[in-house]
N, C-alpha and C. Protein backbone atom coordinates (compact mmCIF):
# COMPACT_ATOMS: atom_id res chain seq x y z
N UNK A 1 0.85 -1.18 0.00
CA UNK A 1 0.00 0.00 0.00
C UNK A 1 0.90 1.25 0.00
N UNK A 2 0.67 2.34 -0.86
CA UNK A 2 1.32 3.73 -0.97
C UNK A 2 1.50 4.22 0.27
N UNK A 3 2.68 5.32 0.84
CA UNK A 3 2.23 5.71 1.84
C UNK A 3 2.34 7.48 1.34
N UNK A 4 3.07 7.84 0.55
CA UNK A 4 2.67 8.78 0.18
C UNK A 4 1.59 9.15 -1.43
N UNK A 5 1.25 10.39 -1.45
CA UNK A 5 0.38 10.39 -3.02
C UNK A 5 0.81 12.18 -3.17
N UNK A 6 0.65 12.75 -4.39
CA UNK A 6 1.09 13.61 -5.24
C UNK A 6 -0.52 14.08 -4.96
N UNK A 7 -0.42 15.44 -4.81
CA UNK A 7 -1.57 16.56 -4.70
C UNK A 7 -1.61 17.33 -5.52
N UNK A 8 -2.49 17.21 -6.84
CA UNK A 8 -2.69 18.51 -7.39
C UNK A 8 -3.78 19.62 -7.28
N UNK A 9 -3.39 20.57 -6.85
CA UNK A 9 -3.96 21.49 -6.34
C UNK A 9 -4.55 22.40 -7.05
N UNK A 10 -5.77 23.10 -6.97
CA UNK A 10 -6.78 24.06 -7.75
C UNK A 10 -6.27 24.63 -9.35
N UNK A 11 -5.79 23.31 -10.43
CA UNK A 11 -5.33 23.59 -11.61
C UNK A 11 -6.29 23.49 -12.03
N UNK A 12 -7.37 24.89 -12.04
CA UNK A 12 -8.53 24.62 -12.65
C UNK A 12 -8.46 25.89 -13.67
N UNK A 13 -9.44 25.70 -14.66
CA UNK A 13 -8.96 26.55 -16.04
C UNK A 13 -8.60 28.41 -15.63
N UNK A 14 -9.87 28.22 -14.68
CA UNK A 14 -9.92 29.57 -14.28
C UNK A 14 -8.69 30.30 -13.44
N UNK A 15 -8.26 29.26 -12.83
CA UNK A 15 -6.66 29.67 -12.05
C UNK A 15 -5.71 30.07 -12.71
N UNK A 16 -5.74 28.88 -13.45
CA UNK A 16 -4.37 28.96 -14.22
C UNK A 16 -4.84 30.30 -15.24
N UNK A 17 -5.51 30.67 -15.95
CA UNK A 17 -5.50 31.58 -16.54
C UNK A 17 -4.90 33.17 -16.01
N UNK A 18 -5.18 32.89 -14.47
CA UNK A 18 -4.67 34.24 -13.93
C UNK A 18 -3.51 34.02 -13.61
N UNK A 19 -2.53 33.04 -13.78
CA UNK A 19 -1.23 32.80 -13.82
C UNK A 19 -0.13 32.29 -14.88
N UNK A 20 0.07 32.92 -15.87
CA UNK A 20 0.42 32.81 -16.74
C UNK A 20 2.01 32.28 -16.61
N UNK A 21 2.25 31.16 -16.97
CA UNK A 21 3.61 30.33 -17.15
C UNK A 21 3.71 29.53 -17.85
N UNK A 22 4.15 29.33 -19.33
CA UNK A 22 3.92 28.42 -20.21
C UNK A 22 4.62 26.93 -20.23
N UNK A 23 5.44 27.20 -19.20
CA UNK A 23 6.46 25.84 -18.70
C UNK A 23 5.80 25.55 -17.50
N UNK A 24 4.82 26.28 -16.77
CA UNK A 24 4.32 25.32 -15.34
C UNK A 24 3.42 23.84 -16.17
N UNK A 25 2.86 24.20 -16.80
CA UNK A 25 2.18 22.47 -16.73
C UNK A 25 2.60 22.11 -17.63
N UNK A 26 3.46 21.69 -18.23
CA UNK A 26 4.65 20.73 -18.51
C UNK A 26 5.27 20.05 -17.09
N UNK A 27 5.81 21.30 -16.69
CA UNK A 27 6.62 20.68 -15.16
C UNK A 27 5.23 19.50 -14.55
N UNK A 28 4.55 20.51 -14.49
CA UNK A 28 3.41 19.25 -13.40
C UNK A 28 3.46 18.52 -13.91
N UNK A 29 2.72 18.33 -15.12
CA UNK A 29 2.86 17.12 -16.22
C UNK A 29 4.08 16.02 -15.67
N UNK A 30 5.17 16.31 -15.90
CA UNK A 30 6.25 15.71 -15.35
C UNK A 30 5.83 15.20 -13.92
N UNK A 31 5.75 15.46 -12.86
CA UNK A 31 5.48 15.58 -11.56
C UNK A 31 4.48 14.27 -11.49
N UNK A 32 3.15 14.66 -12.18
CA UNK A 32 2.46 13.58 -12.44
C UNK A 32 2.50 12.40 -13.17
N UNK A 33 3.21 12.37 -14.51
CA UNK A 33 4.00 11.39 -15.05
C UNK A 33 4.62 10.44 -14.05
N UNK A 34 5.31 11.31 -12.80
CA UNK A 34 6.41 10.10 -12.42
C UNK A 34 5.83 9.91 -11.32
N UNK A 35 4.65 10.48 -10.26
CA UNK A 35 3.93 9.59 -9.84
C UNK A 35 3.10 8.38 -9.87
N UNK A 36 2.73 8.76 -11.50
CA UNK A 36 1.79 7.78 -11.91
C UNK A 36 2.88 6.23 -12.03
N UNK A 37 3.96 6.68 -12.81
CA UNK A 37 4.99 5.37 -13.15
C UNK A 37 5.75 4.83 -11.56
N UNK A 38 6.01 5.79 -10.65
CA UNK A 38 6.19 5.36 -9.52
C UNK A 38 5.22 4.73 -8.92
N UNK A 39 4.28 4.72 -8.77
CA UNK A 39 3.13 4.20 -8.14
C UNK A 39 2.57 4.95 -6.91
N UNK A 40 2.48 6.21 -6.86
CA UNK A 40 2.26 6.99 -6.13
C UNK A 40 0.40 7.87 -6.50
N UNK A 41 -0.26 7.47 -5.43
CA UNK A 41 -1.48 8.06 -6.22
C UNK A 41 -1.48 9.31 -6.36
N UNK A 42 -2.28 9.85 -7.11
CA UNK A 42 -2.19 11.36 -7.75
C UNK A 42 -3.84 11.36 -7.25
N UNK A 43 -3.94 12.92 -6.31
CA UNK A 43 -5.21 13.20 -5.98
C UNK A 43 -5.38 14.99 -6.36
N UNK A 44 -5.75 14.91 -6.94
CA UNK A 44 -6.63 16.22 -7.44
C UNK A 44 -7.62 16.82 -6.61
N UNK A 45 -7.23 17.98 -6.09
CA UNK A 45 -7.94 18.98 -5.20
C UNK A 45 -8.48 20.35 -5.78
N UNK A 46 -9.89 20.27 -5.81
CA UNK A 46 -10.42 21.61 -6.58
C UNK A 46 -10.83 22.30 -5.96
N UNK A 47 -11.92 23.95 -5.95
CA UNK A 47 -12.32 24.50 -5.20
C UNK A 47 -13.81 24.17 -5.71
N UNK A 48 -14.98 24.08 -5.36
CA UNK A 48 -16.16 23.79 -5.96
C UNK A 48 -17.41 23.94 -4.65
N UNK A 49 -18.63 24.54 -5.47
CA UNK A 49 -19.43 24.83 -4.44
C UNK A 49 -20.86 24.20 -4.89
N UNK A 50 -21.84 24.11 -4.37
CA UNK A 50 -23.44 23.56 -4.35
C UNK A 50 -23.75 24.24 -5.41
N UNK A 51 -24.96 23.73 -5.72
CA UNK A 51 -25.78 25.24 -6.20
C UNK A 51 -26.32 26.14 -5.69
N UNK A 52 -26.25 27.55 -5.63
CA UNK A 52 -26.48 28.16 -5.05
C UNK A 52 -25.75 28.41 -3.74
N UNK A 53 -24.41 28.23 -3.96
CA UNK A 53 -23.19 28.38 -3.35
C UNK A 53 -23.77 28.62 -1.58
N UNK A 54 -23.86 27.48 -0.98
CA UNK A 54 -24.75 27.42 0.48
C UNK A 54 -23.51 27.82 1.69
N UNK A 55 -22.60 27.43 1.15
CA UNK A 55 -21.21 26.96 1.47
C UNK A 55 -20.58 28.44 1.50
N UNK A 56 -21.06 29.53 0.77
CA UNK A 56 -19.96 30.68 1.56
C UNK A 56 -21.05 31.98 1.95
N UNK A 57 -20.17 32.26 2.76
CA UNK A 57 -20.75 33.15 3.81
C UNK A 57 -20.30 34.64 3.06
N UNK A 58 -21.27 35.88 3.02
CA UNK A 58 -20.80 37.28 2.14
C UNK A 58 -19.59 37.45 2.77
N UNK A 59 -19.10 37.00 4.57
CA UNK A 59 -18.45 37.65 5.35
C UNK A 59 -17.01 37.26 4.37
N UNK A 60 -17.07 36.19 3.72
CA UNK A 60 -15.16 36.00 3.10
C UNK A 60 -15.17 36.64 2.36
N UNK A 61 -13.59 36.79 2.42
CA UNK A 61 -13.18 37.88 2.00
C UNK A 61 -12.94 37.60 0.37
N UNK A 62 -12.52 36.11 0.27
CA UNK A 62 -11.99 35.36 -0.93
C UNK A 62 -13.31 35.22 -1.86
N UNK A 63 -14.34 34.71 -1.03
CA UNK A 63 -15.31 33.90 -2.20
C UNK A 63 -16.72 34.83 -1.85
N UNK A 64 -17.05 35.53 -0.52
CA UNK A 64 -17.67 36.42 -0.17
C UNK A 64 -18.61 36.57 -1.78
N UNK A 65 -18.22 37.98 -2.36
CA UNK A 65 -18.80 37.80 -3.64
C UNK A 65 -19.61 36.68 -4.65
N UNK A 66 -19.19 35.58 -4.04
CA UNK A 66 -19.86 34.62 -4.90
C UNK A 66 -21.46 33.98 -4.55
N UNK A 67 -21.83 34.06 -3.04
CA UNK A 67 -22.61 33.64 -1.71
C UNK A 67 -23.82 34.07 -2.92
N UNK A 68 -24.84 32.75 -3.16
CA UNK A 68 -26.10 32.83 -3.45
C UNK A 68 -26.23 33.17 -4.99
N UNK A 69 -25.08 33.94 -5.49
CA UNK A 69 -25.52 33.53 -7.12
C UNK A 69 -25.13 32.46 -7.67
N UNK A 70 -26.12 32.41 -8.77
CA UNK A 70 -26.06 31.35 -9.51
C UNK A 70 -24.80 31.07 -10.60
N UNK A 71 -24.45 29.58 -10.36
CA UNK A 71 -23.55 29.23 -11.25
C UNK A 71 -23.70 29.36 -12.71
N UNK A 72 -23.20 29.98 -13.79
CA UNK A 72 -23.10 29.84 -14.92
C UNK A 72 -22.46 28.67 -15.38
N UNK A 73 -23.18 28.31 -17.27
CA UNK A 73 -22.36 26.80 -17.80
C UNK A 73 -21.26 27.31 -18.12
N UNK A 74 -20.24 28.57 -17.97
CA UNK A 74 -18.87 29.59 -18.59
C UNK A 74 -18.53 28.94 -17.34
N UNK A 75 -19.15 29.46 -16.06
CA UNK A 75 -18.13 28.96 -15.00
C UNK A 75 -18.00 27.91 -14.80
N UNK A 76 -19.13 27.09 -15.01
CA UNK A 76 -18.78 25.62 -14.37
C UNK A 76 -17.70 25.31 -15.52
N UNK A 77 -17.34 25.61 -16.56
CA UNK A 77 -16.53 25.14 -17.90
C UNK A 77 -15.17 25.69 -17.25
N UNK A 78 -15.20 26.84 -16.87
CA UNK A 78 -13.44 27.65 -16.28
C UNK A 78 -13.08 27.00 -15.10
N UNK A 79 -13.78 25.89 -14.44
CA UNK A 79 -13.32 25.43 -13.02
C UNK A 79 -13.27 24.01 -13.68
N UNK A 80 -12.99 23.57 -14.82
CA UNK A 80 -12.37 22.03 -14.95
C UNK A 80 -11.08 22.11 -14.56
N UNK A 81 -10.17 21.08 -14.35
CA UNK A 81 -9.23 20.69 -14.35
C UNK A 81 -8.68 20.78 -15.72
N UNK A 82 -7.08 21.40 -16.28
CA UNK A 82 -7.11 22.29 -16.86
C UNK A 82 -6.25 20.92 -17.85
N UNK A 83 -6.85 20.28 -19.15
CA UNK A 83 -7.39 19.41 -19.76
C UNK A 83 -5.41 18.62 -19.76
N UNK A 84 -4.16 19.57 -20.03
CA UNK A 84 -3.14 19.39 -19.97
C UNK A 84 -2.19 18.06 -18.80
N UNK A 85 -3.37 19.02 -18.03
CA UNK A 85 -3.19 17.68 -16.61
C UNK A 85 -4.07 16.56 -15.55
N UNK A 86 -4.94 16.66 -17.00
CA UNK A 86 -6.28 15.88 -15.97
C UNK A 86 -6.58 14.62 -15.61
N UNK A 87 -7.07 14.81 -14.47
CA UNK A 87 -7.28 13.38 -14.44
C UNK A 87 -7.28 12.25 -14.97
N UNK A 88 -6.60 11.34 -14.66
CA UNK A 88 -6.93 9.53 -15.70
C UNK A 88 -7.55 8.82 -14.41
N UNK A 89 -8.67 7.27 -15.10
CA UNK A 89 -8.74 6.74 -14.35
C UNK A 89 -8.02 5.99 -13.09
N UNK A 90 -8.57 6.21 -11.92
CA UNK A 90 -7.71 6.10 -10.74
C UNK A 90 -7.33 7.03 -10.04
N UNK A 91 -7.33 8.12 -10.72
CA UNK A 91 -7.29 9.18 -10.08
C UNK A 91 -8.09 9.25 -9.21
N UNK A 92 -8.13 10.12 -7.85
CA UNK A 92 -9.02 10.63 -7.12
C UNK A 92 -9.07 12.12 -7.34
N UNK A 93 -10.42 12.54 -7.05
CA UNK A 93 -11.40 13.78 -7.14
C UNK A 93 -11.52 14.48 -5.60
N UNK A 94 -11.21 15.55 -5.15
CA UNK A 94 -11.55 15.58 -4.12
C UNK A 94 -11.77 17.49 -3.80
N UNK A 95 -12.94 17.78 -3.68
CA UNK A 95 -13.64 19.04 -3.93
C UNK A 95 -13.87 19.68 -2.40
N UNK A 96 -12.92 20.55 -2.51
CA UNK A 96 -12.94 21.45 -1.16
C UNK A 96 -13.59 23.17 -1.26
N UNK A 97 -13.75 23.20 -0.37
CA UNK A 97 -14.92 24.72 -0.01
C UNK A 97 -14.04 26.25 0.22
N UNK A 98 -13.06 26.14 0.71
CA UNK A 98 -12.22 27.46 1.26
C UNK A 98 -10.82 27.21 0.22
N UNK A 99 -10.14 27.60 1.37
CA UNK A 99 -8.49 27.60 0.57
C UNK A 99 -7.89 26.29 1.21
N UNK A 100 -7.65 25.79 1.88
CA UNK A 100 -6.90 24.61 2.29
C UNK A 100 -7.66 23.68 1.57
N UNK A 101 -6.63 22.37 1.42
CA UNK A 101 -7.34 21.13 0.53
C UNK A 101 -8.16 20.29 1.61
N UNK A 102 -8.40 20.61 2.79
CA UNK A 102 -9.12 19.80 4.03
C UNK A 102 -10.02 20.75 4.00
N UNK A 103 -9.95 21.79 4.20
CA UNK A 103 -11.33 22.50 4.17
C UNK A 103 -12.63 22.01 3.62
N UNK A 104 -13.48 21.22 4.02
CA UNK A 104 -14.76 20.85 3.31
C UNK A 104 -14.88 20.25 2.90
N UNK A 105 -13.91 19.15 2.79
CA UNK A 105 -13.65 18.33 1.71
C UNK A 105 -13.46 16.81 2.73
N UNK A 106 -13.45 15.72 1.61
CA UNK A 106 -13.09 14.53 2.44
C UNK A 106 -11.78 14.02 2.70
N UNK A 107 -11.04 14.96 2.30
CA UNK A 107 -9.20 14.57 2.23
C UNK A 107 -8.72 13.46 3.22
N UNK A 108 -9.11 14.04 4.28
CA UNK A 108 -8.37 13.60 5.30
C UNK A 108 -8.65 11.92 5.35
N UNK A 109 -10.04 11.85 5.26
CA UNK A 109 -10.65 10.20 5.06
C UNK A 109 -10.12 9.74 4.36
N UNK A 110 -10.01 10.40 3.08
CA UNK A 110 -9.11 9.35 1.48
C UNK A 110 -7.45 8.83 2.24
N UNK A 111 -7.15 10.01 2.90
CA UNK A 111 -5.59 9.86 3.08
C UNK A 111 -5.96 8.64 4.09
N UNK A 112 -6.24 8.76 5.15
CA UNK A 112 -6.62 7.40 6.03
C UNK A 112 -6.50 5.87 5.72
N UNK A 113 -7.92 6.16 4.92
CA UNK A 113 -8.11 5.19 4.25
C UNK A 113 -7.68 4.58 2.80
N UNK A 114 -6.46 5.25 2.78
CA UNK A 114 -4.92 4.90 1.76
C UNK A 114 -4.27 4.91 2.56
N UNK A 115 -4.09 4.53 3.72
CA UNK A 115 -3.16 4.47 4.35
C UNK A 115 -1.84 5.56 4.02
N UNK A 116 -2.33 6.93 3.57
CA UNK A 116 -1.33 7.65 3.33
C UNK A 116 -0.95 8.47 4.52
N UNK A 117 0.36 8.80 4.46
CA UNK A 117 1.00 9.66 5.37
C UNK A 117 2.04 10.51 5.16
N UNK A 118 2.10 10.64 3.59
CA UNK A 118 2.98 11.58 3.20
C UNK A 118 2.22 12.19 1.73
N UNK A 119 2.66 13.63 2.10
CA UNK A 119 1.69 14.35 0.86
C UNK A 119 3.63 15.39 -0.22
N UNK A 120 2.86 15.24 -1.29
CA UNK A 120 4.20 15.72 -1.94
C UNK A 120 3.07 16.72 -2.86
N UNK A 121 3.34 18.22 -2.20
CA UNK A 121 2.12 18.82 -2.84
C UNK A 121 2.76 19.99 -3.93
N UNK A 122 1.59 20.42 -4.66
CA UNK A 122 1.85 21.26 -5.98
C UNK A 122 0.55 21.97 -6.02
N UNK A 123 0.41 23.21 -7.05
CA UNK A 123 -0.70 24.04 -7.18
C UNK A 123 -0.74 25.64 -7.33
N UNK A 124 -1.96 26.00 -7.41
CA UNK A 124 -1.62 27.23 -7.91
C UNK A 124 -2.68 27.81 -6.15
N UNK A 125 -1.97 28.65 -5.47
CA UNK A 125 -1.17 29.83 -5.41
C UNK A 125 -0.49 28.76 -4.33
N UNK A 126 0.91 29.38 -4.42
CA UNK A 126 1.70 28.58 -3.20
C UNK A 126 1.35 29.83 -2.25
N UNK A 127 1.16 30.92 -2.33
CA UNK A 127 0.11 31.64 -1.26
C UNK A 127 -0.73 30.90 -0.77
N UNK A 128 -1.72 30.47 -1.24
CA UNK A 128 -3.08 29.94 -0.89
C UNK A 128 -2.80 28.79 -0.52
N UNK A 129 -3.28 27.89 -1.32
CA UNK A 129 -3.82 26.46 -1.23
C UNK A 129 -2.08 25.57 -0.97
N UNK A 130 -1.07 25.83 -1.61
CA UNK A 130 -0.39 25.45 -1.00
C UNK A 130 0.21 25.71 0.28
N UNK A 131 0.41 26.84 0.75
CA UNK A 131 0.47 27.12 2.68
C UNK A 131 -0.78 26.75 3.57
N UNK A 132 -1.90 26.82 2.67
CA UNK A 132 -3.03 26.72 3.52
C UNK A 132 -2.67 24.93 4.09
N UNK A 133 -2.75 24.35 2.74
CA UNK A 133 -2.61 23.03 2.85
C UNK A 133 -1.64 22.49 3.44
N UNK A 134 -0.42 22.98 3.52
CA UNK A 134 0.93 22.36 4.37
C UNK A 134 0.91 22.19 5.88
N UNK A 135 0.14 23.84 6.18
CA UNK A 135 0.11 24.10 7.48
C UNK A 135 -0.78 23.27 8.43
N UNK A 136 -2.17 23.10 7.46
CA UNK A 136 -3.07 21.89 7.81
C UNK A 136 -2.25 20.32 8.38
N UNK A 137 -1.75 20.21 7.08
CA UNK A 137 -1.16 18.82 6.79
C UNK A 137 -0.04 18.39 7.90
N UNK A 138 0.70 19.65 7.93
CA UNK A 138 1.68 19.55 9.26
C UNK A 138 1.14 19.01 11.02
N UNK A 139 -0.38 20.17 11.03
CA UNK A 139 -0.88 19.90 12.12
C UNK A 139 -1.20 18.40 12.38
N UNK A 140 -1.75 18.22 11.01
CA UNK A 140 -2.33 16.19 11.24
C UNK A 140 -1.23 15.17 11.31
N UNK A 141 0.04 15.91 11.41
CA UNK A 141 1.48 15.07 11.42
C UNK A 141 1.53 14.14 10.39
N UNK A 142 1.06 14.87 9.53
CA UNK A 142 1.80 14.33 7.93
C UNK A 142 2.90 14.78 7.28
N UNK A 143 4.01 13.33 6.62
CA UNK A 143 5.36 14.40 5.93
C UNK A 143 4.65 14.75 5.21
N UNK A 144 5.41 15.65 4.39
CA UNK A 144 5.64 16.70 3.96
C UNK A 144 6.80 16.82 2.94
N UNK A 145 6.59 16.98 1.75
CA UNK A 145 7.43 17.01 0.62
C UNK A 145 6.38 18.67 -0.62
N UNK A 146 7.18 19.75 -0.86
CA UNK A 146 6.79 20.43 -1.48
C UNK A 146 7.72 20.66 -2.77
N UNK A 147 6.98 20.10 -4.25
CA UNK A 147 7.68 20.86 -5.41
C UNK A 147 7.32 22.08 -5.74
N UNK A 148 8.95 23.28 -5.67
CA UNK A 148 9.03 24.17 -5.39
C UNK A 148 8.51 24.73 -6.83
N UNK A 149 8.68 24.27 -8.16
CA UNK A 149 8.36 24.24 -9.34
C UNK A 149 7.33 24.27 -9.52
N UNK A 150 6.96 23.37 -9.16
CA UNK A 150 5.40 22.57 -8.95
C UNK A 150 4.24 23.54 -8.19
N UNK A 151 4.75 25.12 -7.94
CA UNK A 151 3.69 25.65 -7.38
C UNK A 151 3.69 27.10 -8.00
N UNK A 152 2.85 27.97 -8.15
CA UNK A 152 2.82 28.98 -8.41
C UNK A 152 2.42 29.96 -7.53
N UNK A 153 3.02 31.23 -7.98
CA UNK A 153 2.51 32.86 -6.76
C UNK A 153 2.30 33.74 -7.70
N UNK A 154 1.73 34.44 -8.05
CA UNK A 154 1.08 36.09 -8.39
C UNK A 154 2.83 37.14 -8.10
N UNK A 155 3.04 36.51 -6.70
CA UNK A 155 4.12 37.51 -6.33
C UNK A 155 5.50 35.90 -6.33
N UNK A 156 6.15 36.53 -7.34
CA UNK A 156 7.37 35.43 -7.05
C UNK A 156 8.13 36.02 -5.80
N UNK A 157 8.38 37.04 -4.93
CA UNK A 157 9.41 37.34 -4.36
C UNK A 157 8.07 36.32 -2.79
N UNK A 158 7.28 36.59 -2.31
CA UNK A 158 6.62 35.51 -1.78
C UNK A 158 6.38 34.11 -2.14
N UNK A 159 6.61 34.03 -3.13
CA UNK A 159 7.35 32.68 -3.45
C UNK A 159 8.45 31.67 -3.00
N UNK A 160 8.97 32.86 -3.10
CA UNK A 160 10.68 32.87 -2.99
C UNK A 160 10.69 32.55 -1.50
N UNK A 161 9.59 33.31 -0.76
CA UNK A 161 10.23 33.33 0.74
C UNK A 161 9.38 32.30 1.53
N UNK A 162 8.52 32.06 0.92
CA UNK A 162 7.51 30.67 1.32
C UNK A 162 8.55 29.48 1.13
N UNK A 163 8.96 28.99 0.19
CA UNK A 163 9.94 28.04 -0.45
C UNK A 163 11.13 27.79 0.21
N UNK A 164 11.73 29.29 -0.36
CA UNK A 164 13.12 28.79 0.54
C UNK A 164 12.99 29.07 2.33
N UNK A 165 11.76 29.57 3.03
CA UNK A 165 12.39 30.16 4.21
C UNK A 165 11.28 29.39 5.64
N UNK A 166 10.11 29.60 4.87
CA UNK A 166 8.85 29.02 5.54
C UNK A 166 8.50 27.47 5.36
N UNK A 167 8.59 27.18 4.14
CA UNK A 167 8.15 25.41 3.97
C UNK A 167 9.25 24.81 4.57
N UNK A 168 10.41 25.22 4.48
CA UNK A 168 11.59 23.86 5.06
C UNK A 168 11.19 23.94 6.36
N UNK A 169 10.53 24.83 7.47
CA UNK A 169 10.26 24.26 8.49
C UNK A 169 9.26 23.45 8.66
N UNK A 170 8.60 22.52 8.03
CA UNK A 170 7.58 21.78 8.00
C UNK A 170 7.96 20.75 6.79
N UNK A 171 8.50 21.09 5.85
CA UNK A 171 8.51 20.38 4.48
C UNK A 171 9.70 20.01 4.15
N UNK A 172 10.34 18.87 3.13
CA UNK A 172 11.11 19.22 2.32
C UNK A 172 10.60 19.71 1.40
N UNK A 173 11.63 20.83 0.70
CA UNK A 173 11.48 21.13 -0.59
C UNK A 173 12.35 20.92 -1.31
N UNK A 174 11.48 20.69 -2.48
CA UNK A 174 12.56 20.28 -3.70
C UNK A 174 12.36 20.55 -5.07
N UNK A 175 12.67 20.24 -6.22
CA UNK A 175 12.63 20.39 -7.34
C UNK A 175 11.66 19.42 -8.00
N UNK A 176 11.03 19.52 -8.99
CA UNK A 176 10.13 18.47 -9.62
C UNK A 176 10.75 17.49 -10.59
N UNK A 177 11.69 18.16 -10.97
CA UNK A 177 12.88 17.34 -11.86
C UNK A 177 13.46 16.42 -10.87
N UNK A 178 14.23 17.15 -9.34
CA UNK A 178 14.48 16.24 -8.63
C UNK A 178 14.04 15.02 -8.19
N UNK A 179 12.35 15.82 -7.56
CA UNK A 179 11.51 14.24 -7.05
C UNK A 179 11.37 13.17 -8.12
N UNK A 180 11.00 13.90 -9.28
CA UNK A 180 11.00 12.39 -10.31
C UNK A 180 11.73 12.15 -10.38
N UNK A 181 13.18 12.34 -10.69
CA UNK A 181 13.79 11.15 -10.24
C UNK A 181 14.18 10.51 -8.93
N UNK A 182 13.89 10.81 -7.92
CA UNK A 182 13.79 10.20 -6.39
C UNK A 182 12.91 9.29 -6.78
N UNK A 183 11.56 9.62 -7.42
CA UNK A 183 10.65 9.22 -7.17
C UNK A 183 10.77 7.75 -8.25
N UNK A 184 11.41 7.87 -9.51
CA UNK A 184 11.19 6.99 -10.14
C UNK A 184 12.21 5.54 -9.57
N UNK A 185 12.86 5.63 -8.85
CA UNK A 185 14.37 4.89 -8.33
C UNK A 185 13.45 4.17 -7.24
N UNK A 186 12.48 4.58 -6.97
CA UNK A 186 11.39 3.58 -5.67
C UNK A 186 10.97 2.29 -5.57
């Protein structure tokens, strides 16, 4: 049984569009490639709400704006998984409410019940969903492996200081080139 699995985090059309890097999903691509050939499950973490979005309160600050209108078929189309890196069968699906990948979601059960205990995470904002998620993940005393590649910021110089200064106290970090090959030698 796996004990760690590869997290991809809110690569949904609409994200990535506000982050423009024409070499990030390639890299993931890679990332996921050599989980999949390692044997490492790959779980996909989105942001996604009800109809009639029940789930956020006007008071946030993030999704606030969204509370009670209705979903459009544009939006539900800009929140796929962004077609470059999507899901294959076996994959897991796992649809969270806020910014952390536990937030609302069933994460924590899947990881359990995979007997997982190590998360090697990626995504778009390493602001957001990746600190949200580490800091979580740390608390539930899970390792911790972050590709530094493997994540994106709006602000690279917070990037920079999340990566090199904040995740190594909780994480390794590393390269995505690196882990695959760590990862493929397993």
């Amino acid at each position: 049984m796996p004990t760690s699995a590869l997290l991809v985090m809110d690569v949904q059309r609409a994200v990535v569009a506000r982050y423009p890097d024409p070499a990030y999903l390639p890299r993931l691509r890679t990332a996921i490639d050599a989980a999949r050939t390692g044997g490492t499950p790959v779980i996909y973490v989105v942001v996604g709400f009800r109809p009639g979005r029940p789930e956020i309160s006007p008071r946030n600050k993030m999704f606030g704006r969204l509370a009670g209108a209705p979903v459009s078929p544009a939006e539900t189309a800009a929140m796929e998984i962004q077609p470059e890196v999507a899901p294959e069968p076996g994959d897991i699906l796992v649809t969270k409410r806020r910014v952390s990948a536990f937030a609302g979601s069933d994460l924590d059960v899947v990881l359990r019940a995979g007997g997982i205990e190590h998360l090697v995470l990626t995504g778009i904002a390493t602001s957001g969903v990746v600190l949200s998620t580490l800091r979580q993940a740390a608390d539930l005393d899970l390792g911790l492996t972050v590709l530094a590649d493997g994540c994106l910021d709006d602000d690279p110089e917070v990037h920079r200081v999340l990566t090199e200064k904040v995740f190594p106290r909780q994480a390794d970090v590393t390269s995505v080139a690196d882990w695959a090959v760590s990862s493929a030698s397993r």
